[in-house]
Protein backbone atom coordinates (compact mmCIF):
# COMPACT_ATOMS: atom_id res chain seq x y z
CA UNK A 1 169.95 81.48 163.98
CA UNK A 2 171.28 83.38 161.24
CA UNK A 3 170.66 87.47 160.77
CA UNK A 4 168.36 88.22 157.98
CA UNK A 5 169.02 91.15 155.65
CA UNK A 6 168.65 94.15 156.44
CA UNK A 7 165.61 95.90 155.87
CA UNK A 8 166.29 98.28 153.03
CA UNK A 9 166.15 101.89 154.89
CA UNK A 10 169.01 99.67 157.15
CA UNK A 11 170.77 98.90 154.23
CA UNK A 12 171.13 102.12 153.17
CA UNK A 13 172.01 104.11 155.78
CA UNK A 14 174.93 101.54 155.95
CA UNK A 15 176.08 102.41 152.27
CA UNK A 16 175.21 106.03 152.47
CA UNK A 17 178.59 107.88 151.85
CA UNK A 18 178.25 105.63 148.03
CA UNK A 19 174.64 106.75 147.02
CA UNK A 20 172.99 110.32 146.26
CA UNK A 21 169.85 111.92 147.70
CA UNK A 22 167.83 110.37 144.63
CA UNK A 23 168.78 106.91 145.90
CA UNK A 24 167.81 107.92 149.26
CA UNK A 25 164.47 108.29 148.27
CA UNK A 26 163.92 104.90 148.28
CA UNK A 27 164.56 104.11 152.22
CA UNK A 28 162.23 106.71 152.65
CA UNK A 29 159.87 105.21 150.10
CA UNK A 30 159.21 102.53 152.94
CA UNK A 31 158.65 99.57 150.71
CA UNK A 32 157.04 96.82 152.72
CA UNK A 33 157.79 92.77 151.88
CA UNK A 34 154.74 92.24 153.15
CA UNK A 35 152.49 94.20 151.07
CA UNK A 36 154.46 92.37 148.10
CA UNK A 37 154.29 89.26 149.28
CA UNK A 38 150.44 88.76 149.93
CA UNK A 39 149.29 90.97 146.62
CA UNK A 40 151.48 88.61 144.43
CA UNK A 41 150.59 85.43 146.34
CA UNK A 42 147.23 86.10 145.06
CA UNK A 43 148.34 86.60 141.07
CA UNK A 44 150.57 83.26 141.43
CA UNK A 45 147.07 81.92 141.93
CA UNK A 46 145.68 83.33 138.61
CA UNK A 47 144.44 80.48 136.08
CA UNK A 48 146.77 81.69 133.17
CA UNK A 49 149.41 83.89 132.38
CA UNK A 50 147.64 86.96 131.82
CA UNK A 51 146.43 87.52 135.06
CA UNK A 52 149.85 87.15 136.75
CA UNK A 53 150.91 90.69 136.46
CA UNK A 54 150.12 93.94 138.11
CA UNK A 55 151.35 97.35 136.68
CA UNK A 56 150.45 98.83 139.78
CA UNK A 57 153.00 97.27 141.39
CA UNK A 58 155.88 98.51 138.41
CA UNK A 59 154.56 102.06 139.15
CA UNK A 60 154.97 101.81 143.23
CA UNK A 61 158.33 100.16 142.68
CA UNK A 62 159.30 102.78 139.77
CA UNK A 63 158.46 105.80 141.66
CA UNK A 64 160.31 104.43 144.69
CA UNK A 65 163.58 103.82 142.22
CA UNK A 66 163.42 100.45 141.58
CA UNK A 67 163.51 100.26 137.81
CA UNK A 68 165.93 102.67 137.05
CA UNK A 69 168.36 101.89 139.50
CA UNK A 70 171.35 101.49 137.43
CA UNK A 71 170.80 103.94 135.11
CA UNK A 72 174.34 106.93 135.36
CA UNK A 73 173.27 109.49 136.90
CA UNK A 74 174.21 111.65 133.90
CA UNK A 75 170.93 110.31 132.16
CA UNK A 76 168.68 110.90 135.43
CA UNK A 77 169.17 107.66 136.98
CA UNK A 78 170.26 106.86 140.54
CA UNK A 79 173.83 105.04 139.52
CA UNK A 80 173.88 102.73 142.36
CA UNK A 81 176.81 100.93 142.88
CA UNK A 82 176.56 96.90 142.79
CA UNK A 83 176.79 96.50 146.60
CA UNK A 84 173.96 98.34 146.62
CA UNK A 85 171.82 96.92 143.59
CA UNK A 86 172.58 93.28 145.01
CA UNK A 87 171.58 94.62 148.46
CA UNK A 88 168.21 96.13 146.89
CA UNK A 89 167.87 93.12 144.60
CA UNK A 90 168.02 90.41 147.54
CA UNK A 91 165.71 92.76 149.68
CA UNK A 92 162.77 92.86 146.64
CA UNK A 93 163.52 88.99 146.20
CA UNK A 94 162.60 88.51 149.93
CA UNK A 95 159.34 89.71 149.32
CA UNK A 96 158.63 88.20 145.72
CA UNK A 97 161.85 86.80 143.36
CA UNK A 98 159.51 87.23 140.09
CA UNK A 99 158.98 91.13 141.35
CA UNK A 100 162.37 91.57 141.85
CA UNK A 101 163.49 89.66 138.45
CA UNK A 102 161.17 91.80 137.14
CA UNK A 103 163.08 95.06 137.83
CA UNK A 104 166.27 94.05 137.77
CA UNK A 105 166.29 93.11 134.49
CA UNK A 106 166.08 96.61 133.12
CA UNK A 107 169.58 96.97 135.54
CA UNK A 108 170.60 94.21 133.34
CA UNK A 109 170.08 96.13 129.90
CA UNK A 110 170.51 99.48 131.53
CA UNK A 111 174.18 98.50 132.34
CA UNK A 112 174.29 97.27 128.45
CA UNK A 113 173.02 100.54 127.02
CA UNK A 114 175.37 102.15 128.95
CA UNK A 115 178.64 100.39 128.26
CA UNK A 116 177.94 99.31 124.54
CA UNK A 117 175.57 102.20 123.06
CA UNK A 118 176.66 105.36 121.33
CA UNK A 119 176.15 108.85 123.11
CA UNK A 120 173.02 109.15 120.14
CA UNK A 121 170.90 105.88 121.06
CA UNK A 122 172.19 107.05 124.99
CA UNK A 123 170.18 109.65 124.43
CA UNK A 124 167.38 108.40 122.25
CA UNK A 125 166.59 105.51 124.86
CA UNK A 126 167.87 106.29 128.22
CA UNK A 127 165.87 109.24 128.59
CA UNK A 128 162.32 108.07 127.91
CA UNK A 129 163.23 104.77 129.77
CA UNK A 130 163.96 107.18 133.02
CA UNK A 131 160.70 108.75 132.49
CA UNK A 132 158.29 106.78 131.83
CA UNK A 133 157.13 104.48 134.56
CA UNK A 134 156.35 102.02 132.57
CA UNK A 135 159.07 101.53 130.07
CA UNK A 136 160.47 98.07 130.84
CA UNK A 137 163.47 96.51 129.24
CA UNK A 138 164.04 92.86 127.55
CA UNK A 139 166.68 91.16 125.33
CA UNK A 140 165.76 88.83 122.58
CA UNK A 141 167.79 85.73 122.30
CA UNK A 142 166.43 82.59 122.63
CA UNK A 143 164.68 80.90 119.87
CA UNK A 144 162.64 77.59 119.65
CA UNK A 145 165.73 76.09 118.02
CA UNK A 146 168.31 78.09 119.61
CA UNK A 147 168.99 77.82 123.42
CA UNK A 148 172.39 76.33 125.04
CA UNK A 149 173.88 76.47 122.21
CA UNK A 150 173.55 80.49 122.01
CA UNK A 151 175.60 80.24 125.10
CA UNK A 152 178.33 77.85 123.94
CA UNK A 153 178.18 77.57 119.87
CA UNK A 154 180.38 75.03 118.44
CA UNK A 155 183.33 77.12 116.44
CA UNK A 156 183.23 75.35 113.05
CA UNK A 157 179.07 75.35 112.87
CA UNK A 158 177.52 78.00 111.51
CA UNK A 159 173.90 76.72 111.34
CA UNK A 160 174.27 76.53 115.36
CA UNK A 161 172.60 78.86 117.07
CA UNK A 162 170.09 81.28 116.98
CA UNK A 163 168.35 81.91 112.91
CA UNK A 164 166.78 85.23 113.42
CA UNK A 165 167.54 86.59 109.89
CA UNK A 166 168.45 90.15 109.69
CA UNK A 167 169.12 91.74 105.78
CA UNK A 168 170.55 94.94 104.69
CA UNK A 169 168.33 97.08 102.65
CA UNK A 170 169.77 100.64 102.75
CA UNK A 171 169.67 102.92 106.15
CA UNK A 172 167.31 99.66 107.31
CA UNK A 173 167.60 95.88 108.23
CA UNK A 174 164.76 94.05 107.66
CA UNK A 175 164.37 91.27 110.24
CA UNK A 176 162.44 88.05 109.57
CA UNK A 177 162.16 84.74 112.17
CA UNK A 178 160.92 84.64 116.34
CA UNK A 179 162.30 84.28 119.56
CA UNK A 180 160.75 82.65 122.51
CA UNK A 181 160.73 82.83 126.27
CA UNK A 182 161.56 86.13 126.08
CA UNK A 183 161.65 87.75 129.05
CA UNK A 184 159.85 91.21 129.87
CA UNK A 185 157.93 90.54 125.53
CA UNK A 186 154.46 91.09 126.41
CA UNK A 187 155.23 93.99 128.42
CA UNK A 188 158.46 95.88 127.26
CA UNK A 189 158.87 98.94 125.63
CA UNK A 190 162.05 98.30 124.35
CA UNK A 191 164.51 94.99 123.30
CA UNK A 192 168.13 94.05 122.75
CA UNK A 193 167.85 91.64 119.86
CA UNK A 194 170.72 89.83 118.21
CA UNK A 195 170.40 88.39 114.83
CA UNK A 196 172.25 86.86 111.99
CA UNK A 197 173.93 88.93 109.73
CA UNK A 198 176.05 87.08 107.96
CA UNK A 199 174.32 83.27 108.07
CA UNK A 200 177.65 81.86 106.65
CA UNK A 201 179.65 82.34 109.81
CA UNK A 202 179.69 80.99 113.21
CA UNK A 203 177.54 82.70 115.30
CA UNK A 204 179.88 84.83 117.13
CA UNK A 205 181.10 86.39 113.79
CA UNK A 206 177.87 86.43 111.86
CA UNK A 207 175.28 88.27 114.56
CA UNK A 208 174.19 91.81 114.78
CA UNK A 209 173.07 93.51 117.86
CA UNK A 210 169.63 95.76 117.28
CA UNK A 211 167.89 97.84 119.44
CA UNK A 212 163.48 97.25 118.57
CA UNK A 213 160.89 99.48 120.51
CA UNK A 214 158.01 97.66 120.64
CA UNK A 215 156.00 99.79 117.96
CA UNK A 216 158.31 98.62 115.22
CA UNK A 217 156.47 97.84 112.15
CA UNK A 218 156.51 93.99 111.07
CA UNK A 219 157.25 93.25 114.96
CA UNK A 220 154.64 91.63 117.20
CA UNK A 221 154.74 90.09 120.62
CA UNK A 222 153.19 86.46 120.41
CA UNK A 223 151.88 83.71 122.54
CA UNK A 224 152.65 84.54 126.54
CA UNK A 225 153.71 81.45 128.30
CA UNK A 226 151.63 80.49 131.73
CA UNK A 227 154.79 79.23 134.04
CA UNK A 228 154.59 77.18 137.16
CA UNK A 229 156.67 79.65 138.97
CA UNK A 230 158.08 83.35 138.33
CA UNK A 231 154.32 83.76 137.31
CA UNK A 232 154.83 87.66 137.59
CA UNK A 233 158.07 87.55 135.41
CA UNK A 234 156.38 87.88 132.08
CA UNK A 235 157.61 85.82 129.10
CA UNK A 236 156.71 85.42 125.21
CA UNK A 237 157.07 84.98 121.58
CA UNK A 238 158.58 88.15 119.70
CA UNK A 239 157.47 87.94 116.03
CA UNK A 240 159.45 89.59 113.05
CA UNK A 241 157.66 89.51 109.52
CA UNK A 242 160.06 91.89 107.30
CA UNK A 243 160.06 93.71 110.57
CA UNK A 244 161.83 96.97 109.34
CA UNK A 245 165.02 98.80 111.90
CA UNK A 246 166.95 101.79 111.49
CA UNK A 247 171.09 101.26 111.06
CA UNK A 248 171.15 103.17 113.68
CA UNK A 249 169.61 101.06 116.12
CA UNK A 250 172.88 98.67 115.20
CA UNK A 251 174.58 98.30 118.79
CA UNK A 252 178.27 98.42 118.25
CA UNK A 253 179.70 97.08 114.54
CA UNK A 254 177.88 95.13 112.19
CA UNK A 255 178.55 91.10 112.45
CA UNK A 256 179.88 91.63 115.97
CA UNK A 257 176.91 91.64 118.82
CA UNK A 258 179.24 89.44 121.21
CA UNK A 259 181.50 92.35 121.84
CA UNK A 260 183.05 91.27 124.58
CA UNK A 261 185.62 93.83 124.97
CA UNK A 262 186.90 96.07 127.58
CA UNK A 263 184.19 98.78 126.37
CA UNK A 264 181.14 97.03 125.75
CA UNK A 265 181.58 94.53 128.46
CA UNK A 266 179.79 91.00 128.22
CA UNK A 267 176.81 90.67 125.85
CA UNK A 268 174.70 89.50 128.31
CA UNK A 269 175.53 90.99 131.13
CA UNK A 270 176.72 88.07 132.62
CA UNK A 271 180.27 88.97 133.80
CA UNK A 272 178.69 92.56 134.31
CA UNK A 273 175.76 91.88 135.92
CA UNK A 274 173.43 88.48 135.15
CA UNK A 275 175.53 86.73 137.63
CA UNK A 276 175.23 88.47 140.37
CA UNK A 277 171.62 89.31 139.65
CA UNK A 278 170.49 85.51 140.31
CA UNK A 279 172.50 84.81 142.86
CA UNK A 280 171.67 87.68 144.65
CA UNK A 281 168.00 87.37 143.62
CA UNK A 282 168.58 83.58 145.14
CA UNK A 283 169.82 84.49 148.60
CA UNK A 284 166.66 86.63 148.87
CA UNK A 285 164.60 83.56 148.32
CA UNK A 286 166.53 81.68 150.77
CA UNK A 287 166.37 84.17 153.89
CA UNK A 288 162.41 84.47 153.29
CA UNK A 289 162.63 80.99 153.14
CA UNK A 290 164.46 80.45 156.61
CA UNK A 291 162.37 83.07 158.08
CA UNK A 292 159.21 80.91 157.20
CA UNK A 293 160.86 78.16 158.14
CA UNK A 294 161.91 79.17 161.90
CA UNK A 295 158.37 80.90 162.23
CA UNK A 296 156.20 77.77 161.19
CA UNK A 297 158.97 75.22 163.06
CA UNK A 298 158.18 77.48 166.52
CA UNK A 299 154.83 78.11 166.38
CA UNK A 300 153.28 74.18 165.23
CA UNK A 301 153.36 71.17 166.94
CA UNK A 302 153.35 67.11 165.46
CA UNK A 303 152.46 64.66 167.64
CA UNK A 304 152.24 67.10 170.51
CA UNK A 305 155.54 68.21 170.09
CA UNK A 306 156.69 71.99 168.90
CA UNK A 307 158.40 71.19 165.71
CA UNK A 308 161.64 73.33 166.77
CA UNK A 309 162.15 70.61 169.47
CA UNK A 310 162.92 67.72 167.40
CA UNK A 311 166.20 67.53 166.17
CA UNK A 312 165.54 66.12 162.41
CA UNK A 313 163.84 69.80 161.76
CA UNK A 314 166.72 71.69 163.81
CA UNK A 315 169.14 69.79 161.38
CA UNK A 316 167.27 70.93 158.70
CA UNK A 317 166.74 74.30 160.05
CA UNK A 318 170.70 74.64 160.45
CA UNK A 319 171.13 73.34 156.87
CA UNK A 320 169.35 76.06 155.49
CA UNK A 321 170.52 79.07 157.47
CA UNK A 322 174.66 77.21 156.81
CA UNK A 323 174.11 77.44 153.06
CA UNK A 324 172.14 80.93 152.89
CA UNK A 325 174.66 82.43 154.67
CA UNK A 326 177.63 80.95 152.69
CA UNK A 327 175.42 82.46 149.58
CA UNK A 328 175.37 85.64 151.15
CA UNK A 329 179.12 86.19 151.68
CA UNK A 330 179.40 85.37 147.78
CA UNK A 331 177.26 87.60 146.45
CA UNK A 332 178.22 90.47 148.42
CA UNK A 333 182.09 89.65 147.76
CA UNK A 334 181.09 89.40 144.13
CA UNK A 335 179.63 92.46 144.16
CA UNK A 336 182.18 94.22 145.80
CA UNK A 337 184.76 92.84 143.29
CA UNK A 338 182.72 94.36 140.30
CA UNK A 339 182.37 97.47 142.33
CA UNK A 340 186.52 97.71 142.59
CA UNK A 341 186.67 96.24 138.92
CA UNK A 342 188.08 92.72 140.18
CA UNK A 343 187.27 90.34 137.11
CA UNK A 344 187.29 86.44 138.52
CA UNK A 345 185.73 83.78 138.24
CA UNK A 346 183.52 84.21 141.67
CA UNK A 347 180.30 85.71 139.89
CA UNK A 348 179.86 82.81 138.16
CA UNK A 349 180.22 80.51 140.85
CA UNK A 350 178.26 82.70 142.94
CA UNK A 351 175.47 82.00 140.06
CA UNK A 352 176.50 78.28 139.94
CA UNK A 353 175.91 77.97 143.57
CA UNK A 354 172.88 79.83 143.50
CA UNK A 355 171.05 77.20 142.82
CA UNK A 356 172.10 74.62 144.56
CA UNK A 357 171.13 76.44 147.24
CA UNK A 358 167.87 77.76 146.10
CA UNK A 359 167.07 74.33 145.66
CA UNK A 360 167.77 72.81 148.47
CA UNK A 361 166.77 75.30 151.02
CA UNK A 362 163.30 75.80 149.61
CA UNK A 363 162.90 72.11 149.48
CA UNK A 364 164.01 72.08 152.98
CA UNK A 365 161.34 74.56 153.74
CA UNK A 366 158.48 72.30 152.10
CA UNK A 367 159.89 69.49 153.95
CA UNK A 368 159.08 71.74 157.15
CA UNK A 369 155.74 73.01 156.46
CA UNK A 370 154.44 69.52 155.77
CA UNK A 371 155.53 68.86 151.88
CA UNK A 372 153.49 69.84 148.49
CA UNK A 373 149.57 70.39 149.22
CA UNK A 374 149.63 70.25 152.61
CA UNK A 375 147.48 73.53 154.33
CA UNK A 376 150.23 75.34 155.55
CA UNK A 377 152.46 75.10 152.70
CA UNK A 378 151.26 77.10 149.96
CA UNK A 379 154.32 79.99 150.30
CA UNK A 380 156.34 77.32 151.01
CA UNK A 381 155.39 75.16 147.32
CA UNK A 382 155.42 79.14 145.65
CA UNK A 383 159.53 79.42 146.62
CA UNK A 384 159.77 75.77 145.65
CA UNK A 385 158.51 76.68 141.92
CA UNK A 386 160.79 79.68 141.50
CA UNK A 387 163.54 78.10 142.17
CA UNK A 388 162.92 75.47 139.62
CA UNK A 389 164.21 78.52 137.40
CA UNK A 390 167.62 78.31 138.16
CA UNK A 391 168.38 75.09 136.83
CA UNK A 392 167.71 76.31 133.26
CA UNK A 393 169.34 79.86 133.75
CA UNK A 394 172.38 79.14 136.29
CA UNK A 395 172.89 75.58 137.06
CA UNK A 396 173.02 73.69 133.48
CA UNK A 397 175.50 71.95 132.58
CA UNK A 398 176.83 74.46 129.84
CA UNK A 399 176.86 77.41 132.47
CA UNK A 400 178.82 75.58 134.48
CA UNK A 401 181.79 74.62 131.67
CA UNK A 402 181.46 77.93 130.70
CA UNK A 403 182.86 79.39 133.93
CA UNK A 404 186.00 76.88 133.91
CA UNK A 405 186.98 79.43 131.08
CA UNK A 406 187.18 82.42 133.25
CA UNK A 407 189.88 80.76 135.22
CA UNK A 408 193.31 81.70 134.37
């Protein structure tokens, strides 16, 4: 049997010459999976999408570090490393994946503020992000019309892509058009949002990144979409009617929001961070899901026979714990190359891979526990739904052609 992860005051103490007394309050925070685990099981059961989510559990995880994880330490965060965000990540996964998307995705646009905002907005955001508990982060750019082909536009097409207008009008930009399936929308404080600028040229050349706090006038958060898995993992509409934004909530230069340069990093995150963050949020889903696995496969019989006994569940058994592991030394090698400033190709076949595995081993898990609707599978059909996920955000086909081009 394979060795689980570390339980997270384990994990630390193992990377403590890297981290800071902050960071080591949350060991000593004592998180328990368990206390995740059964309080969300009960929201994945809620009849629509706005009784999926729980603010007390933002607050718990806030307090304990969670959220602001990856904020430098110069703006009051804790400045983890990545070894240790995709240790903390898989650990939070383990318990819940849509708890730990949930959080990680302000390390996502914390990393972004970071490496592509001036020392001003720095200061203007960072700050009241660190102290408020509640202050969660999102990024705006999907749109109903506008999805793959944000993440691979043709070169010659400007009308491909996403149509978010934005229009200079003095010190502001006036902002008309929606995104959807936005993550963090119905509950964030404050959004990356990139619109066009300049609708006569392809989309790299003709979008503008903006910063939009949620209070900005002619912006509205629309319909919230009921999921059948990430329930917690809130996502909406975002609604700009001659929404009205400062210039100086322009991220980097005007007509240039892909800025993928040495200083701003990738737009995304991806080759920063987004990577790593679902594969690592993956291989947390996959341990739980051997754990369960090995538990239920010792402890019930079929046909008067333990399960662990017969072979066709020790295959699968062995199956799962093969490809969890092989997940595991990925992510952790990927995050040790972004820690030493390595750029390759890995992180995004460690988010390729990801799913694959996701898939299969929770599948393999279902298959144990007796398959969809059976009594003892209800955890079991929960990981199965979240990993659904990955095929839209790691596994399609133009994430995978995109990472051919990181190989040189």
């Amino acid at each position: 049997m394979a060795h689980t992860l570390p339980a997270l005051p384990y994990a630390f103490d193992a990377l403590e010459p890297h981290i800071d007394a902050r960071t080591m309050e949350i060991h000593h925070g004592k998180h328990h999976n368990a206390y995740v685990t059964n309080l969300n099981a009960a929201l994945d059961e809620a009849p629509d999408a706005h009784g999926t989510f729980n603010w007390d559990i933002i607050d718990k995880g806030s307090r304990l570090g969670f959220r602001t994880l990856a904020v430098p330490k110069e703006y009051g965060g804790e400045g983890t490393d990545y070894v240790t965000q995709a240790l903390v990540m898989a650990e939070l996964a383990r318990g819940d994946s849509a708890i730990s998307k949930t959080f990680s995705q302000n390390w996502k646009w914390s990393h972004l503020i970071a490496q592509a905002c001036n020392t001003e907005q720095k200061e203007r955001f960072l700050r009241p992000f660190v102290a408020d508990h509640r202050f969660l982060l999102g990024k705006g750019i999907t749109e109903p019309t506008a999805g793959s082909d944000n993440r691979m536009p043709p070169k010659d097409d400007p009308k491909a892509g996403l149509k978010l207008r934005a229009e200079r009008d003095g010190d502001e930009w006036i902002l008309n058009g929606e995104k959807c399936f936005i993550a963090n929308a119905p509950v964030g404080k404050l959004f990356f949002v990139d619109a066009r600028s300049n609708p006569n040229a392809p989309l790299r050349e003709g979008t503008t990144m903006f910063l939009i706090p949620r209070d900005t006038p002619g912006f509205r958060i629309g319909k919230v979409f009921n999921k059948s898995g990430w329930r917690f993992y809130r996502n909406g509409e975002m609604i700009f009617e001659n929404a009205r934004v400062p210039h100086a909530n322009v991220v980097g230069h005007v007509n240039n929001s892909d800025m993928k340069t040495a200083q701003a990093g990738d737009r995304t995150g991806g080759d920063i961070f987004g990577d790593l963050e679902l594969a690592a949020n993956a291989l947390g889903v996959c341990i739980d899901a051997c754990e369960q696995a090995m538990k239920h496969a010792k402890t019930h019989k079929q046909g008067g026979t333990v399960l662990f006994e017969q072979q066709m569940v020790q295959l699968k058994i062995n199956k799962m714990n093969m490809l969890t592991e092989a997940l595991r030394s990925l992510v952790l090698r990927v995050a040790w190359e972004h820690d030493h400033k390595i750029h390759s190709a890995n992180a995004g076949l460690a988010m390729n891979y990801s799913t694959d595995v996701i898939q299969e081993v929770t599948e393999l898990n279902l298959e144990i526990h007796g398959g969809a609707g059976s009594p003892e599978g209800r955890h079991a059909e929960k990981l199965v739904r979240d990993g659904f996920i990955w095929s839209h955000l790691a596994g399609d086909t133009v994430q995978r052609i995109k990472i051919l081009k990181r190989f040189k």
